[in-house]
Protein backbone atom coordinates (compact mmCIF):
# COMPACT_ATOMS: atom_id res chain seq x y z
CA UNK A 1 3.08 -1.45 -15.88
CA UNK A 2 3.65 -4.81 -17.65
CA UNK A 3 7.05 -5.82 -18.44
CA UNK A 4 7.43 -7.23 -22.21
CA UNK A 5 7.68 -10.63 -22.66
CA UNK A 6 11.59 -10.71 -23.85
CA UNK A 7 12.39 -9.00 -21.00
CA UNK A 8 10.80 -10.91 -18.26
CA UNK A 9 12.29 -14.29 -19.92
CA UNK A 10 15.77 -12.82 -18.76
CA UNK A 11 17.49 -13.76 -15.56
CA UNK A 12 15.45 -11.61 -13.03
CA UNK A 13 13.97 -12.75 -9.89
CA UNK A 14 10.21 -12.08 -9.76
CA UNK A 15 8.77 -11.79 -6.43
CA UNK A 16 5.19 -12.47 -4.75
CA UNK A 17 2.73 -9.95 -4.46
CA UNK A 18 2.72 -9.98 -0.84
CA UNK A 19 0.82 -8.19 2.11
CA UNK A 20 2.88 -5.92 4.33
CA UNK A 21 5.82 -8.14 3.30
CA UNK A 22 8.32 -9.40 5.89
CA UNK A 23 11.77 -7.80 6.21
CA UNK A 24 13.08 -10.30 4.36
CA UNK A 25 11.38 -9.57 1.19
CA UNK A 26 12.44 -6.00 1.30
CA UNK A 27 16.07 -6.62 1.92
CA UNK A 28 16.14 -8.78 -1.22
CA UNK A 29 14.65 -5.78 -3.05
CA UNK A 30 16.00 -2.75 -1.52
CA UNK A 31 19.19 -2.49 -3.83
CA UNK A 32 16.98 -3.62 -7.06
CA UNK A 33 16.35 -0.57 -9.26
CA UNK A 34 13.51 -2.63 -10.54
CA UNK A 35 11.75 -5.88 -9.57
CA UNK A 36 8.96 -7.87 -10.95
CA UNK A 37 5.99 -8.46 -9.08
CA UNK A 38 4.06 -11.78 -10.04
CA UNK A 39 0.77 -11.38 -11.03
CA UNK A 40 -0.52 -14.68 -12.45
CA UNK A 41 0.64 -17.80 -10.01
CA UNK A 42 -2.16 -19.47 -8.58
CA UNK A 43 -3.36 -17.75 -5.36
CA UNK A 44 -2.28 -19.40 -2.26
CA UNK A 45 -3.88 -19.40 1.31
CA UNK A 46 -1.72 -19.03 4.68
CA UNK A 47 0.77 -17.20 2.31
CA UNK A 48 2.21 -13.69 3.26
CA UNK A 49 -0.23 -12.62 0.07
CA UNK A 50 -2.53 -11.78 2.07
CA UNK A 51 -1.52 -12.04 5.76
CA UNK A 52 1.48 -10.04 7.62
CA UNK A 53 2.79 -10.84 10.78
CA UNK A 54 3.01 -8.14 13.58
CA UNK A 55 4.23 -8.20 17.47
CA UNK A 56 1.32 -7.80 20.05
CA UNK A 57 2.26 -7.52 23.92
CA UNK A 58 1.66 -11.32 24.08
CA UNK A 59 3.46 -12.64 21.01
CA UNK A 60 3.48 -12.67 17.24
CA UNK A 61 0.00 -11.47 16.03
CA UNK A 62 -1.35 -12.89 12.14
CA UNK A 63 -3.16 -10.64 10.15
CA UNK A 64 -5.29 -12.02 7.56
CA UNK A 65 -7.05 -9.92 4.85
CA UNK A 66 -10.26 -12.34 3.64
CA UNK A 67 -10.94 -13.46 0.12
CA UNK A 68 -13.85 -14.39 -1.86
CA UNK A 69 -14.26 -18.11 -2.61
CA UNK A 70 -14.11 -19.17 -6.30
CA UNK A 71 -15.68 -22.64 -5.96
CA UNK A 72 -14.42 -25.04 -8.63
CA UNK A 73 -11.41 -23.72 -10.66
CA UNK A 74 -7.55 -22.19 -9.31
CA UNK A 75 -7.94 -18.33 -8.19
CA UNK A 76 -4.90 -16.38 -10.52
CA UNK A 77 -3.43 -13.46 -7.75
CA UNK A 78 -4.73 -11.31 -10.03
CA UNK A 79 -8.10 -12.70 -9.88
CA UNK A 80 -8.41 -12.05 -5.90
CA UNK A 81 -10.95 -10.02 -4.87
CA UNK A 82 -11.09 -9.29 -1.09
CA UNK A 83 -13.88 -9.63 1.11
CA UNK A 84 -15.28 -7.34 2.62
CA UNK A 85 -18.45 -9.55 4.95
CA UNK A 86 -16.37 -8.81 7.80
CA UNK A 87 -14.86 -5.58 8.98
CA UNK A 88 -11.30 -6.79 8.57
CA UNK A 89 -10.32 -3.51 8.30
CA UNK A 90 -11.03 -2.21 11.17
CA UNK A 91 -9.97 -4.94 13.16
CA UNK A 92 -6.38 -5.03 11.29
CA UNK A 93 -5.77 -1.14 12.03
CA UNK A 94 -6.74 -1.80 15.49
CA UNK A 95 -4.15 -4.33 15.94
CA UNK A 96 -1.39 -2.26 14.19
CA UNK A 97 -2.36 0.65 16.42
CA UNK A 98 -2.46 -1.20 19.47
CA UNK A 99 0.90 -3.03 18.79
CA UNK A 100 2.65 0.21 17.81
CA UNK A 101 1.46 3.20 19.34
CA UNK A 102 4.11 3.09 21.58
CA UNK A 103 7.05 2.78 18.74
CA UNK A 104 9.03 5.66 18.09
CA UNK A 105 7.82 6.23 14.73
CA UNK A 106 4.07 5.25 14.75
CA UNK A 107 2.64 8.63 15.20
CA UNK A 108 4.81 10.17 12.28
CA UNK A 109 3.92 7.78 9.65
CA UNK A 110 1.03 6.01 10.73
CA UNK A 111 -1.30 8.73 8.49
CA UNK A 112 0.48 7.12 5.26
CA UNK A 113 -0.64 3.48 5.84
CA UNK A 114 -4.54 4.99 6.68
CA UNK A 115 -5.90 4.76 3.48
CA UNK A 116 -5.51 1.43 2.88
CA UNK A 117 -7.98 0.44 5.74
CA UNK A 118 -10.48 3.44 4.90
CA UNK A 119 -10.52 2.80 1.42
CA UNK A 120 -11.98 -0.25 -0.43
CA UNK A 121 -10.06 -2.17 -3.03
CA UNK A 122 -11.76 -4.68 -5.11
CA UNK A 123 -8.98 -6.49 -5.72
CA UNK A 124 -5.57 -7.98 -3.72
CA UNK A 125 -3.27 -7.26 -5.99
CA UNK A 126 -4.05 -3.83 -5.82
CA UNK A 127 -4.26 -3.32 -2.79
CA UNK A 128 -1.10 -4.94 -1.94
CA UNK A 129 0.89 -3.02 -5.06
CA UNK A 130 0.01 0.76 -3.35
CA UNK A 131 1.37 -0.58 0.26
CA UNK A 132 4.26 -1.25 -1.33
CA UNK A 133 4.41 1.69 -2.79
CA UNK A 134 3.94 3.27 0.27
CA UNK A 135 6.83 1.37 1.94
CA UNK A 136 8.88 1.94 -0.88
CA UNK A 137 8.01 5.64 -0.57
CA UNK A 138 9.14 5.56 3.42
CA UNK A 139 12.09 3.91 2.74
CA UNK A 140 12.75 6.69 0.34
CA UNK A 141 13.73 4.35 -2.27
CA UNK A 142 13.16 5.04 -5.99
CA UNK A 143 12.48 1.46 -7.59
CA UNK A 144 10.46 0.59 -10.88
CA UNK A 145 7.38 -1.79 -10.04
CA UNK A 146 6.54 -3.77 -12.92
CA UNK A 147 3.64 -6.38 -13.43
CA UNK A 148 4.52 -9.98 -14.88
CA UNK A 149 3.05 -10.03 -18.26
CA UNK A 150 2.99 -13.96 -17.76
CA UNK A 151 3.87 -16.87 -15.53
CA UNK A 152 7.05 -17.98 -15.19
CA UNK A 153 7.73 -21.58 -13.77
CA UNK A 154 9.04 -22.17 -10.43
CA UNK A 155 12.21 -24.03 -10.74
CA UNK A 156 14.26 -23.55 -7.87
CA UNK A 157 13.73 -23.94 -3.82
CA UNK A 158 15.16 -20.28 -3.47
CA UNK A 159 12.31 -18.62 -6.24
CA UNK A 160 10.96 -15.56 -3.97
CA UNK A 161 7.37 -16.61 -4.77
CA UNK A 162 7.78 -19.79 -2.69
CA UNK A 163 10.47 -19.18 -0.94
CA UNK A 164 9.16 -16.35 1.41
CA UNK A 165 6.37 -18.33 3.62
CA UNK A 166 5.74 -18.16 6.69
CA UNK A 167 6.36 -21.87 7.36
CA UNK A 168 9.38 -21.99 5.71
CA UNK A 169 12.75 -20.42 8.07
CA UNK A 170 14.06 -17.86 6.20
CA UNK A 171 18.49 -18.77 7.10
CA UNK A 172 17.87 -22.65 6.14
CA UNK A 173 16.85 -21.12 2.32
CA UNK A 174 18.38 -17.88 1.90
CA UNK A 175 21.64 -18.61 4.01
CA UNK A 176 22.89 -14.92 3.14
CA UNK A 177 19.89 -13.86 5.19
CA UNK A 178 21.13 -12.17 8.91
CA UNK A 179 18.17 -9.92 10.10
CA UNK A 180 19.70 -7.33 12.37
CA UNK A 181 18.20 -6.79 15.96
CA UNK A 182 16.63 -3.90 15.99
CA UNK A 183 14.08 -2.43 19.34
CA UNK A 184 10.72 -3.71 19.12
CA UNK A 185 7.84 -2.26 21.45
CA UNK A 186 7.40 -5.54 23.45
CA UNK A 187 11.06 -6.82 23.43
CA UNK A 188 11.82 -6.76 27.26
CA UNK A 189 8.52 -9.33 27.37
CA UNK A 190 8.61 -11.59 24.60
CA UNK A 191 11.91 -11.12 23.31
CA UNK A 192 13.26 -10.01 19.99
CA UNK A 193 11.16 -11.25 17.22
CA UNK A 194 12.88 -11.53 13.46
CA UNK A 195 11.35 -11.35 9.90
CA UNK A 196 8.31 -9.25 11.34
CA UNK A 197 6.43 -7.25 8.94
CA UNK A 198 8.04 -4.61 7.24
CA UNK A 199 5.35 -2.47 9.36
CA UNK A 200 7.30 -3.52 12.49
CA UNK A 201 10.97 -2.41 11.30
CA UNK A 202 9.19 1.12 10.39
CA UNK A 203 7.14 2.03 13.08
CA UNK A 204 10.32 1.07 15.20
CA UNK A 205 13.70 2.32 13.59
CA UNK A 206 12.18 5.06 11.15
CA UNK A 207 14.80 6.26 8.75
CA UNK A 208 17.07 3.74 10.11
CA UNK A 209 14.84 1.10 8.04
CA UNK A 210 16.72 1.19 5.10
CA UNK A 211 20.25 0.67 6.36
CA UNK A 212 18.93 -1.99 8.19
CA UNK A 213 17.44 -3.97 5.97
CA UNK A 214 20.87 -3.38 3.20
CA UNK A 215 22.74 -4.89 6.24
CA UNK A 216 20.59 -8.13 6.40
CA UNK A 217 22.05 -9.76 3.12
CA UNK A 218 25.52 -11.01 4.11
CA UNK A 219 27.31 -13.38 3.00
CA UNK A 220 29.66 -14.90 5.41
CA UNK A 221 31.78 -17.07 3.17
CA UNK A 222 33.28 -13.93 1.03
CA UNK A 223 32.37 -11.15 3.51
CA UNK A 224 30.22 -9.41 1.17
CA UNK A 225 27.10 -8.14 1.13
CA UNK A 226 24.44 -8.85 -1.58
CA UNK A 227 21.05 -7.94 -2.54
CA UNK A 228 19.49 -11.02 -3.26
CA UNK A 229 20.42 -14.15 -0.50
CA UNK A 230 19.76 -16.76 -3.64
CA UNK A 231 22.82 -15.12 -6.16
């Protein structure tokens, strides 16, 4: 659903539409009982839109979902389509099975996440809107989803839809950001490895997820805990 215009206007964080979204993302949502999800910023390449990142047995692992090429004018999110001319698909379920078949949790809720690489979307956005709601679903967390009904201006360094990158460190712009340690697969080889996918937190911890990710907003000034690192 779209959210009316007067309501968007008012003080509330919108966030990226993003792929698989990094535990970071989900700890600023996870106490929200609704967020906006932006729909019409300019699509950006090397952006967690439309890759995740995952931990292989040799280090982190990028998945990249491929989009058709709109030569001459700025591609809207909503505008994405994906491309299939490779089998991206299969390749990206591959990797997730091969990095987490070991994990605790993989073989109980790896049937959920399925569709998504059987199925074809036409478009990003949507295809990025039902993982979310799949995560959401995991998490067991009841949260409206509702589509911008316009664009919004990015005015500050901390605005979700920049802020979360994957070349930008998450502590030097959300400060209130302390991802707990949690077991990984291929920790006793490459180390512990934070702000993974969200995929990596639930394969691994399970119903632990969402306590983990409420404890990762902290503020250590005042001692409390918050759900969004930039209020």
């Amino acid at each position: 659903m779209e959210l009316p215009l007067f309501l968007q206007d008012m003080d509330t964080p919108i966030y990226p539409c993003l792929y698989h979204g990094p535990i970071l993302f989900y700890a600023m949502i996870i106490n929200k009982k609704s967020i906006i999800i932006e729909q019409h910023d300019h699509y950006m390449k090397q952006t967690y839109r439309n890759r995740c990142r995952i931990a292989g047995a040799n280090g982190i692992i990028n998945l990249s979902i491929p989009v058709k090429k709109f030569h001459g004018r700025k591609l809207s999110m909503k505008d994405a389509q994906i491309d299939y001319d490779k089998p991206w698909q299969k390749e990206h379920w591959r990797g997730i099975r091969d990095s987490y078949r070991a994990a605790p949790y993989f073989e109980f809720i790896q049937d959920e996440f399925l569709p998504l690489y059987t199925s074809r979307y036409k478009f990003l956005l949507d295809l990025n809107m039902e993982a979310l709601q799949i995560t959401l679903d995991l998490l067991q967390i009841r949260k409206e989803l509702v589509i911008s009904s316009h664009f919004t201006p990015v005015e500050h360094s901390d605005d979700p839809r920049e802020g979360i990158h994957p070349k930008k460190k998450p502590g030097e712009i959300y400060p209130d950001f302390h991802p707990v340690k949690y077991q990984q697969v291929f920790e006793d080889r490459i180390g512990f490895i934070s702000n993974l996918s969200i995929l990596d937190l639930l394969f691994n911890e399970g119903s632990r997820a969402s306590e983990i990710l409420k404890c990762s907003i902290y503020s250590e000034k005042t001692g409390i805990r918050k759900t969004h690192p930039g209020h």
